[in-house]
N, C-alpha and C. Protein backbone atom coordinates (compact mmCIF):
# COMPACT_ATOMS: atom_id res chain seq x y z
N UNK A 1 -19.92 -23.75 29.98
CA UNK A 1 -19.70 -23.19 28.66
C UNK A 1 -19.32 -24.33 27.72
N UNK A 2 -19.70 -24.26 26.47
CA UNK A 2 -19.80 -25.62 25.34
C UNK A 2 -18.92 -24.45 24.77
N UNK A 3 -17.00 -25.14 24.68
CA UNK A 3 -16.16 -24.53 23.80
C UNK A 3 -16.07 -25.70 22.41
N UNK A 4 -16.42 -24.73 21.62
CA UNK A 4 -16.01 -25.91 20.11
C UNK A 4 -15.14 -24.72 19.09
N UNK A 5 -14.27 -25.69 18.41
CA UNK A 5 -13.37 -25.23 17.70
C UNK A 5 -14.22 -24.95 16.31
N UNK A 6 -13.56 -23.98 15.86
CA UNK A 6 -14.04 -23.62 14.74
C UNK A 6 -13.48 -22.58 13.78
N UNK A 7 -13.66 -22.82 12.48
CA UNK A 7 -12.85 -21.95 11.82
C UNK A 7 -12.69 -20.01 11.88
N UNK A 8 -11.45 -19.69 11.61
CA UNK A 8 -11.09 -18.55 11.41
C UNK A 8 -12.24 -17.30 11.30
N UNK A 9 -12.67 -17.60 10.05
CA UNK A 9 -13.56 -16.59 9.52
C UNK A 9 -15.05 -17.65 9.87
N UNK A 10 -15.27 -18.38 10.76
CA UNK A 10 -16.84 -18.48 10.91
C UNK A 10 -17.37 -17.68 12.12
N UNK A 11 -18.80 -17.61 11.46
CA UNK A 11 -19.32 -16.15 11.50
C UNK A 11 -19.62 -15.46 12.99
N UNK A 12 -19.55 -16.99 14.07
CA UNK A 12 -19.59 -16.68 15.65
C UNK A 12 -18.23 -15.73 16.05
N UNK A 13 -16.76 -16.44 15.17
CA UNK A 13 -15.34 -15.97 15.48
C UNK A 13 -15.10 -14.72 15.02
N UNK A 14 -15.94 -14.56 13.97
CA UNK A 14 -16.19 -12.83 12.93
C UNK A 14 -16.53 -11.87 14.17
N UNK A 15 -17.46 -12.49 14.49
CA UNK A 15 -19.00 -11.58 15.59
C UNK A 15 -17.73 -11.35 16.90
N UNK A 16 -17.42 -12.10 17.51
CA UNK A 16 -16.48 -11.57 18.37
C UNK A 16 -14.51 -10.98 18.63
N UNK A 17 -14.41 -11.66 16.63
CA UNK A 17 -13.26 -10.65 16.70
C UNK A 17 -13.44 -9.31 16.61
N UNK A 18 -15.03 -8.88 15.89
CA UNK A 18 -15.84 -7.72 15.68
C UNK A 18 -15.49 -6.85 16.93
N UNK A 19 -16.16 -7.36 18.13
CA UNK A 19 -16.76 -7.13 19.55
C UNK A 19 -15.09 -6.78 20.48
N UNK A 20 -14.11 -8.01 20.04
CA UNK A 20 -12.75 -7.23 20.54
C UNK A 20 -11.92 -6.21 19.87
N UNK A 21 -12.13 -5.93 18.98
CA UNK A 21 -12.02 -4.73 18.19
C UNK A 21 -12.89 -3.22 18.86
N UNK A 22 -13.79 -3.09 18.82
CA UNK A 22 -14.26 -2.10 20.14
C UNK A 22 -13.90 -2.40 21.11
N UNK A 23 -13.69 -2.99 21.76
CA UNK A 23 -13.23 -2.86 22.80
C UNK A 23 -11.66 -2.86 23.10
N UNK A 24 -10.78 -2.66 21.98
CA UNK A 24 -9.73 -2.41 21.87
C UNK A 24 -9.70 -0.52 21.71
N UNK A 25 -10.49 -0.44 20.99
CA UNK A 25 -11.10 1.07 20.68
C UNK A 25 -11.11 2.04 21.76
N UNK A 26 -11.91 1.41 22.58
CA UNK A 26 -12.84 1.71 23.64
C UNK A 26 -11.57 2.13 24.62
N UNK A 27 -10.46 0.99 24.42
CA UNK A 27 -9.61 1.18 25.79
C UNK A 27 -8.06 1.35 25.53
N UNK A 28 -8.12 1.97 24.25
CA UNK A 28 -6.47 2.14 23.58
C UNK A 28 -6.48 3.37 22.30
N UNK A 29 -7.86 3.85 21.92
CA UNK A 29 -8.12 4.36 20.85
C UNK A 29 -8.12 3.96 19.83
N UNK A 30 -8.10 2.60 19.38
CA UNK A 30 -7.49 2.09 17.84
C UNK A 30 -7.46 0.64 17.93
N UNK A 31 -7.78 0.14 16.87
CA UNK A 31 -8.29 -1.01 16.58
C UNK A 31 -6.52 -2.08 17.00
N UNK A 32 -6.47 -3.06 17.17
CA UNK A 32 -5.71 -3.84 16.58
C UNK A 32 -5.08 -4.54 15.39
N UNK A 33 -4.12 -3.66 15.03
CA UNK A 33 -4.10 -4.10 13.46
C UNK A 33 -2.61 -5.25 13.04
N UNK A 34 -2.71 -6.28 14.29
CA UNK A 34 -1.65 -7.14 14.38
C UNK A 34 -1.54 -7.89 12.83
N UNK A 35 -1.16 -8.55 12.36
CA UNK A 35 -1.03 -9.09 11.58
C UNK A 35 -1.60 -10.92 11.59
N UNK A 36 -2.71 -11.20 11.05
CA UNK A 36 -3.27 -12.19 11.17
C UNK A 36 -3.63 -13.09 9.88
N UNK A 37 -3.12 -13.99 9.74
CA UNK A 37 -3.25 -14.97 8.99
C UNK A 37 -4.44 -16.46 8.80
N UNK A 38 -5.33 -16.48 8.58
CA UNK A 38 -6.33 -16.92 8.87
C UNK A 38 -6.09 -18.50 8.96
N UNK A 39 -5.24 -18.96 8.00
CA UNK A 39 -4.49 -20.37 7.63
C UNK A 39 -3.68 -20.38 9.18
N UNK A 40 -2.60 -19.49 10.02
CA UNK A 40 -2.47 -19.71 10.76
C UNK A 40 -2.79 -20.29 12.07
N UNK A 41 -4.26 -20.30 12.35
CA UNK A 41 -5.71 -20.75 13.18
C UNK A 41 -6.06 -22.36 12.54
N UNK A 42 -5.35 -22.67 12.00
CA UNK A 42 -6.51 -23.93 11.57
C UNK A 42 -5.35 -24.99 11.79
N UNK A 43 -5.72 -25.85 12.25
CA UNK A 43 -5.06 -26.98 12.61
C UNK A 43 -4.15 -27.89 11.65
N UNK A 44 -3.26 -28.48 11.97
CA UNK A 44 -2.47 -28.48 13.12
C UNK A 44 -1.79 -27.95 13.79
N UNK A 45 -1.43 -26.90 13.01
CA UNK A 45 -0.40 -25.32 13.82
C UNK A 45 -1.48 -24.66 14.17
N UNK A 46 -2.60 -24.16 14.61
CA UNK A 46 -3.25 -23.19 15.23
C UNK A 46 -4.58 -23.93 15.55
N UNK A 47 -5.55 -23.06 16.31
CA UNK A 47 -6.97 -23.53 16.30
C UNK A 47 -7.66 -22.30 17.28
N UNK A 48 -8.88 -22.29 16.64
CA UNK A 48 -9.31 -21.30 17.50
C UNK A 48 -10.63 -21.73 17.71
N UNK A 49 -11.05 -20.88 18.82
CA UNK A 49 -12.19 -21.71 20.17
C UNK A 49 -13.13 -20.16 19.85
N UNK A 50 -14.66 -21.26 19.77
CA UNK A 50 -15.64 -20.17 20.53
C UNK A 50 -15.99 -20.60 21.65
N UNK A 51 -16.89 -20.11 22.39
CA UNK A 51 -17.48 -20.54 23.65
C UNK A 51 -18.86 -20.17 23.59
N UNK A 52 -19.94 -20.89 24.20
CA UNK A 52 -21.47 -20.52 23.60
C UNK A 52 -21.57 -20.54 25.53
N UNK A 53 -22.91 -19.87 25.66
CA UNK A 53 -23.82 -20.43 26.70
C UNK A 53 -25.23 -20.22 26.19
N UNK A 54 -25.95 -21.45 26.30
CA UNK A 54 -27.15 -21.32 25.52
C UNK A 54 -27.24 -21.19 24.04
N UNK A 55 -26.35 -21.54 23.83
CA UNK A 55 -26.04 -21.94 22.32
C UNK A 55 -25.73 -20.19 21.38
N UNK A 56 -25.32 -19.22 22.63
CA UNK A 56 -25.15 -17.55 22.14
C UNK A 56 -23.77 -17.76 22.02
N UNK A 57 -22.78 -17.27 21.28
CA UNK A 57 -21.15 -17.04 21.25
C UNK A 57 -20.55 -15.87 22.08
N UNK A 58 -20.51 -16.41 23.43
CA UNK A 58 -19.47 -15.34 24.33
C UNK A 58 -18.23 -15.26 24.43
N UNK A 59 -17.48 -16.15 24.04
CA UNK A 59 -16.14 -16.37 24.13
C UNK A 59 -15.44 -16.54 23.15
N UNK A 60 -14.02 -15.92 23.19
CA UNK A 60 -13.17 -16.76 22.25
C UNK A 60 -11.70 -16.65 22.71
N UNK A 61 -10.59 -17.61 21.86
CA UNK A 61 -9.82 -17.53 22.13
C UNK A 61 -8.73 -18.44 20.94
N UNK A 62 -7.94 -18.31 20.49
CA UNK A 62 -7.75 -18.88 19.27
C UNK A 62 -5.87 -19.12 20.21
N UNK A 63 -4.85 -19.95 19.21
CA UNK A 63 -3.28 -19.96 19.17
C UNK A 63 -2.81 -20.16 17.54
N UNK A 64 -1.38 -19.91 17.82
CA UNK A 64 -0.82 -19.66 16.56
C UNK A 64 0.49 -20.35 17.14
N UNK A 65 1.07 -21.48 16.40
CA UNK A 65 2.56 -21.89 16.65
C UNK A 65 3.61 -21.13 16.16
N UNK A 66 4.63 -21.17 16.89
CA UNK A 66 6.05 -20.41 16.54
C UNK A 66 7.11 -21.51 16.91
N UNK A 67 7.70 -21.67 15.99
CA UNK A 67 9.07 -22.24 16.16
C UNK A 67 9.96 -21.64 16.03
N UNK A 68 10.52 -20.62 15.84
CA UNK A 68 11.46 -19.64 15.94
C UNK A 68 10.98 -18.24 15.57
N UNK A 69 12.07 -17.47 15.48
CA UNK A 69 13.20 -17.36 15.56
C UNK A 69 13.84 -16.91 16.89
N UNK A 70 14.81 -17.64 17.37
CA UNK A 70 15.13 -17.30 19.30
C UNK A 70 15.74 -15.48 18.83
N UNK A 71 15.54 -15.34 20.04
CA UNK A 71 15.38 -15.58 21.40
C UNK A 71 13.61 -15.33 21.46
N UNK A 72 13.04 -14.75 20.39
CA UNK A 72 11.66 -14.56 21.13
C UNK A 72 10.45 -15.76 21.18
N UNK A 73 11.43 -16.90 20.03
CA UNK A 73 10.20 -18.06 20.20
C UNK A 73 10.98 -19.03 19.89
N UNK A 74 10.84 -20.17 20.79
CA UNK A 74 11.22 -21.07 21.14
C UNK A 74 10.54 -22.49 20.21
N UNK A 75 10.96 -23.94 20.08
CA UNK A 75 10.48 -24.58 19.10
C UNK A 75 9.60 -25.00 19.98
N UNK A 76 8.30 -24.97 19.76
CA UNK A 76 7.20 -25.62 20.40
C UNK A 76 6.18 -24.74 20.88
N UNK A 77 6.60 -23.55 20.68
CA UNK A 77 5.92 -21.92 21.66
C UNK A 77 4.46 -22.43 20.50
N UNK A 78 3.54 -21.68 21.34
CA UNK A 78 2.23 -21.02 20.82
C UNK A 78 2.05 -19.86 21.33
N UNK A 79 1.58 -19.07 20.65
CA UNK A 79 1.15 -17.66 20.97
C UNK A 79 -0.55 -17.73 20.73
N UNK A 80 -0.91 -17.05 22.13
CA UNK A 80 -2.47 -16.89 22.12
C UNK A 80 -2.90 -15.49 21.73
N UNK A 81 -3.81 -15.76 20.59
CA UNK A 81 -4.65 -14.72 20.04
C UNK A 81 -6.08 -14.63 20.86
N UNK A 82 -6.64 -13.04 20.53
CA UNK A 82 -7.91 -12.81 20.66
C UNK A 82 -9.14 -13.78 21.73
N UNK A 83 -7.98 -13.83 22.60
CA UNK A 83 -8.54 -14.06 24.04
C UNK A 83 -9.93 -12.99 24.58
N UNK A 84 -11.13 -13.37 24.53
CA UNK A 84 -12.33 -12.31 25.08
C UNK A 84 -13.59 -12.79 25.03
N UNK A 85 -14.10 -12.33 26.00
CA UNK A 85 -15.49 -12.52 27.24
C UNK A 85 -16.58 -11.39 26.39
N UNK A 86 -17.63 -11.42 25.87
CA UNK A 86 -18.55 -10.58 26.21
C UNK A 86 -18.79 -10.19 27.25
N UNK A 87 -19.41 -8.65 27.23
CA UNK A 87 -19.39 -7.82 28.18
C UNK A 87 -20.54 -8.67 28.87
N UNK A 88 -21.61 -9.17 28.35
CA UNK A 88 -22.95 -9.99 29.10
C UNK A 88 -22.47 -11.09 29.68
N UNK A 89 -21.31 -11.13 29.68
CA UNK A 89 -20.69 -13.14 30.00
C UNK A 89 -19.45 -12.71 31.16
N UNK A 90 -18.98 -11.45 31.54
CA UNK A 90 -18.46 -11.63 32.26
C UNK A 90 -18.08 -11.87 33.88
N UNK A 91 -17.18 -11.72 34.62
CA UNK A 91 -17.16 -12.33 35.66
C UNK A 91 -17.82 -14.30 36.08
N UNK A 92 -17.64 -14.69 35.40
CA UNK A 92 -18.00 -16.15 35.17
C UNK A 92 -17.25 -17.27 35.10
N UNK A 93 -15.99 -17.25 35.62
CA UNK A 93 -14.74 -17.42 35.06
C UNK A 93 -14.65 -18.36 33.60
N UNK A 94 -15.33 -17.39 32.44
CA UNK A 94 -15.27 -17.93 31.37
C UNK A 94 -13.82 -18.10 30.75
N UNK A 95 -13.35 -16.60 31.01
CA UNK A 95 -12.28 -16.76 30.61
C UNK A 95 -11.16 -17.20 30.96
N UNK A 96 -11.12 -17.78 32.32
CA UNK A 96 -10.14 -18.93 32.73
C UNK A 96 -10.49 -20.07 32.21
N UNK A 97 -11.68 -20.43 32.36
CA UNK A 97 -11.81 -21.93 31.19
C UNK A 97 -11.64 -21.76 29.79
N UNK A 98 -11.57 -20.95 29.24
CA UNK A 98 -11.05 -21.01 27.92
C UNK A 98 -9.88 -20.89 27.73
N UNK A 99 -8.50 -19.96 28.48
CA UNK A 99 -8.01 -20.05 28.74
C UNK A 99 -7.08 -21.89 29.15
N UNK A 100 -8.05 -22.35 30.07
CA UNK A 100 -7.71 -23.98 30.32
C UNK A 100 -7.70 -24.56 28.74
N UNK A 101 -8.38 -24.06 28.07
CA UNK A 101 -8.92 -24.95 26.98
C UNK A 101 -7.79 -24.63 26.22
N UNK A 102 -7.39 -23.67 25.86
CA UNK A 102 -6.44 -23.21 24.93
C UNK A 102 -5.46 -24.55 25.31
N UNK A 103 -5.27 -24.17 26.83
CA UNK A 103 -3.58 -24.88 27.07
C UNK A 103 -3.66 -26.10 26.54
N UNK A 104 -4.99 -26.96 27.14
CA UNK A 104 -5.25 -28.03 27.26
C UNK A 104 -4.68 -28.56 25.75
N UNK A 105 -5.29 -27.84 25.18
CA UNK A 105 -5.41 -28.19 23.40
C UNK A 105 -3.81 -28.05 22.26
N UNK A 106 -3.20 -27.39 23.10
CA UNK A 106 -2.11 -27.10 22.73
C UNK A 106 -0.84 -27.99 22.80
N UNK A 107 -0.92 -28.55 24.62
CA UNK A 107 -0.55 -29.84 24.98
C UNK A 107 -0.80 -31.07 24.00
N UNK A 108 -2.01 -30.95 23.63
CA UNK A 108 -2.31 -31.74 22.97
C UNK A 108 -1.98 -32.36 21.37
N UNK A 109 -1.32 -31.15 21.27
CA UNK A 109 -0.88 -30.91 19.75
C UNK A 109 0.43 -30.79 19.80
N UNK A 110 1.33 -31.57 20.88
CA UNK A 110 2.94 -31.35 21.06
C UNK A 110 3.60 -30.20 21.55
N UNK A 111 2.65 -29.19 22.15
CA UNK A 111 2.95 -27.54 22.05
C UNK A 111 3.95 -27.59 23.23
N UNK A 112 4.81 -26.58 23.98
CA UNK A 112 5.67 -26.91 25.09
C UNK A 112 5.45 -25.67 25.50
N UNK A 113 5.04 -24.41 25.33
CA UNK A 113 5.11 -22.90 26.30
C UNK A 113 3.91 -22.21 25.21
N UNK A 114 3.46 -21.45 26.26
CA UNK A 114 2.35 -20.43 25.64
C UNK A 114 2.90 -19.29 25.80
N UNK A 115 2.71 -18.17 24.96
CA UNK A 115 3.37 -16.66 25.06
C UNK A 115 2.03 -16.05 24.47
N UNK A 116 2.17 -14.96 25.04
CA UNK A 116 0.95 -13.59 24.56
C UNK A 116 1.35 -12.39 24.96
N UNK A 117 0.84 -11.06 24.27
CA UNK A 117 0.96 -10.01 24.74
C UNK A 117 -0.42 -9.96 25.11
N UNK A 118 -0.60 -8.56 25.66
CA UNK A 118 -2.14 -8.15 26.12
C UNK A 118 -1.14 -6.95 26.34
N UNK A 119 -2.36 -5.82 27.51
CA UNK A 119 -1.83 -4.11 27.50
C UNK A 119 -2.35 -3.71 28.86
N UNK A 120 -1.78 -2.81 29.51
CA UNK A 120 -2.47 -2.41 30.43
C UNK A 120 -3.46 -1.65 30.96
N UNK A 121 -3.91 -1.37 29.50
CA UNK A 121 -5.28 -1.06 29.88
C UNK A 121 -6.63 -2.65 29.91
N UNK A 122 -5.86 -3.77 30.03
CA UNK A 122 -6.49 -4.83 30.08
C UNK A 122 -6.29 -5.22 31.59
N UNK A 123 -6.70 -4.50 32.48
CA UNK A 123 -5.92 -5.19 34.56
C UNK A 123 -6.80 -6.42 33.98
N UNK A 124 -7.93 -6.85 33.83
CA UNK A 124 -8.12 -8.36 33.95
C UNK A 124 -7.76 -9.35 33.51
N UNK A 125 -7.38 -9.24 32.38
CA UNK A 125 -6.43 -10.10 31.79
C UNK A 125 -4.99 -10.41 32.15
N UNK A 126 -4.30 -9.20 32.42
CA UNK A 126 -3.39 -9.36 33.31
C UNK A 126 -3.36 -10.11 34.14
N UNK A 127 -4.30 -10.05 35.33
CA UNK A 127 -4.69 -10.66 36.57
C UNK A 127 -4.62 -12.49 36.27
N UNK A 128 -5.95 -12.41 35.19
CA UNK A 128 -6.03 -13.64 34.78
C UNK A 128 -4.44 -14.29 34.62
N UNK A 129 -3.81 -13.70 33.88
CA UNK A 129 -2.72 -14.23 33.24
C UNK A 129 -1.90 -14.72 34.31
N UNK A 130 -1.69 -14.12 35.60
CA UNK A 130 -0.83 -14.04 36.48
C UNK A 130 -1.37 -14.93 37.56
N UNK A 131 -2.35 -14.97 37.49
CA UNK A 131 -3.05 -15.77 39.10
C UNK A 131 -3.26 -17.36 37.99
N UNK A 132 -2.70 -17.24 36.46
CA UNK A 132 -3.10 -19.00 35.91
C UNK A 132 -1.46 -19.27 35.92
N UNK A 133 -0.08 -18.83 36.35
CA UNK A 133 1.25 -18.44 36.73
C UNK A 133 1.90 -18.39 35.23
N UNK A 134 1.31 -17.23 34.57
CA UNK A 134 2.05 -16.54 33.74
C UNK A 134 3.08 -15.81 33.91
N UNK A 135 4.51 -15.97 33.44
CA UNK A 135 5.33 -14.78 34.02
C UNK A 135 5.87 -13.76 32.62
N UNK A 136 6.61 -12.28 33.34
CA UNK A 136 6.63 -11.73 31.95
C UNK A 136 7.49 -12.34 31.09
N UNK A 137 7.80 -11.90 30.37
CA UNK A 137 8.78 -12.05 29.31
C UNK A 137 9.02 -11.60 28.29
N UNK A 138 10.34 -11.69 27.44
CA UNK A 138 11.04 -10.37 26.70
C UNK A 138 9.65 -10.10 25.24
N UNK A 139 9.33 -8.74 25.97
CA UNK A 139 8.84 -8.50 23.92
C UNK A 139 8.95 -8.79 23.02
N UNK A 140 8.04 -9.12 22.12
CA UNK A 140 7.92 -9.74 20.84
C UNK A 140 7.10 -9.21 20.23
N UNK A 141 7.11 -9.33 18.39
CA UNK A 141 5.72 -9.21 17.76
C UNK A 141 5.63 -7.82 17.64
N UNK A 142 4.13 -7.61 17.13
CA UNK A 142 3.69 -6.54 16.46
C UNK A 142 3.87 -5.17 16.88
N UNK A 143 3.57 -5.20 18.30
CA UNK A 143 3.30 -4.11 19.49
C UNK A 143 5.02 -3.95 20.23
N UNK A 144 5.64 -4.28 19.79
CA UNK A 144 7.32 -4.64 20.68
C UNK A 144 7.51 -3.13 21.51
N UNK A 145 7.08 -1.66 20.69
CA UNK A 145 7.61 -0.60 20.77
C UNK A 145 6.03 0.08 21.49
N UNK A 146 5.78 -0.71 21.85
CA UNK A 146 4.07 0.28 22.32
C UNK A 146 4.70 0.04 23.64
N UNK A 147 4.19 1.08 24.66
CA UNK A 147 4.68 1.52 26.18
C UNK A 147 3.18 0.82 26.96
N UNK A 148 2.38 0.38 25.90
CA UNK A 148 1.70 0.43 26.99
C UNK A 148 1.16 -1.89 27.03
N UNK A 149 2.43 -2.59 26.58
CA UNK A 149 1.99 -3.73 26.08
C UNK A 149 2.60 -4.19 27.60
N UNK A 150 2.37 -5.73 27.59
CA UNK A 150 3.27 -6.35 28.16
C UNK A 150 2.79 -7.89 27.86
N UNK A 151 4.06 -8.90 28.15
CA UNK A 151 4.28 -9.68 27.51
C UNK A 151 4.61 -11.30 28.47
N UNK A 152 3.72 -11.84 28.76
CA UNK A 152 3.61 -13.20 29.12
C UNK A 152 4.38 -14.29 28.69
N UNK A 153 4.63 -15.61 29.42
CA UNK A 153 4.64 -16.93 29.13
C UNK A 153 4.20 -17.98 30.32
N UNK A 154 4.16 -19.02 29.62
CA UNK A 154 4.32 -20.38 30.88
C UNK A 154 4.35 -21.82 29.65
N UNK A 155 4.83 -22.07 30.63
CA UNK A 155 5.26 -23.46 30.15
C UNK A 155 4.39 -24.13 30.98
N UNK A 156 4.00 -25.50 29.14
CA UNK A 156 3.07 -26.46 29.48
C UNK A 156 3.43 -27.03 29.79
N UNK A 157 2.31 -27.99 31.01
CA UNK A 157 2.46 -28.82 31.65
C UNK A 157 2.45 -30.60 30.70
N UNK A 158 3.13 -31.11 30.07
CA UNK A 158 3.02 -32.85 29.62
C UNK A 158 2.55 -33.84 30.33
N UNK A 159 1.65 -34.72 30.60
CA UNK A 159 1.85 -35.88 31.18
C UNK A 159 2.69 -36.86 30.93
């Protein structure tokens, strides 16, 4: 998979925030209506990833920095957004390499812990999250009061 960074609103990152939006639909009744800042995604505090195969956009996965406020974010945290596989792209472990990519990139940018929610009507992501040694951790953010969220971290690795 050829991951390249790219802006917020370009039109591959449109097409599949589109595509996780049904499928938020599909498996919760209702869109995601987190609160998203488009300036937040663009570097040096954020960046967000497509993923092509064959030059088609299957993937994405974007972060957003947080430096406070404790206890739910720590100085150096990133929080990962809109992590998702087309339905034609899955089982591939695309989304563990993008996933890699996120971290990778984050490290890269001084970052020190990744945090995300996801839901349980997502078991693969979950899975993912847990078998890359995500552990839970206290609620945060948009969804804090939804029964059906749950809430990740791990700390990056520095050389």
């Amino acid at each position: 998979m050829d991951i390249r960074v790219v802006d917020f609103d370009h039109p591959d990152a449109v097409k599949l925030m589109a595509e996780i939006q049904l499928e938020y639909v599909r498996r919760y009744g209702g869109e995601d209506e987190t609160p998203m800042d488009p300036a937040e995604f663009a570097p040096p505090r954020g960046l967000f990833l497509v993923g092509y195969l064959d030059n088609v956009p299957v993937a994405s996965g974007a972060w957003r920095a947080h430096d406070g406020p404790a206890p739910t974010f720590r100085p150096g945290d990133v929080e990962i957004k809109r992590m998702y596989v087309a339905e034609s792209a899955r089982g591939r472990g695309l989304a563990r390499a993008m996933l890699a990519e996120l971290e990778r990139s984050a490290v890269a940018a001084g970052r020190k812990r990744v945090v995300l929610e996801t839901g349980t009507e997502q078991p693969e992501a979950i899975g993912l999250y847990r078998s890359s040694g995500y552990v839970e951790i206290p609620a945060f953010g948009y969804h804090l009061d939804m029964p059906h969220s749950r809430y990740y971290g791990r700390d990056l690795v520095h050389d």
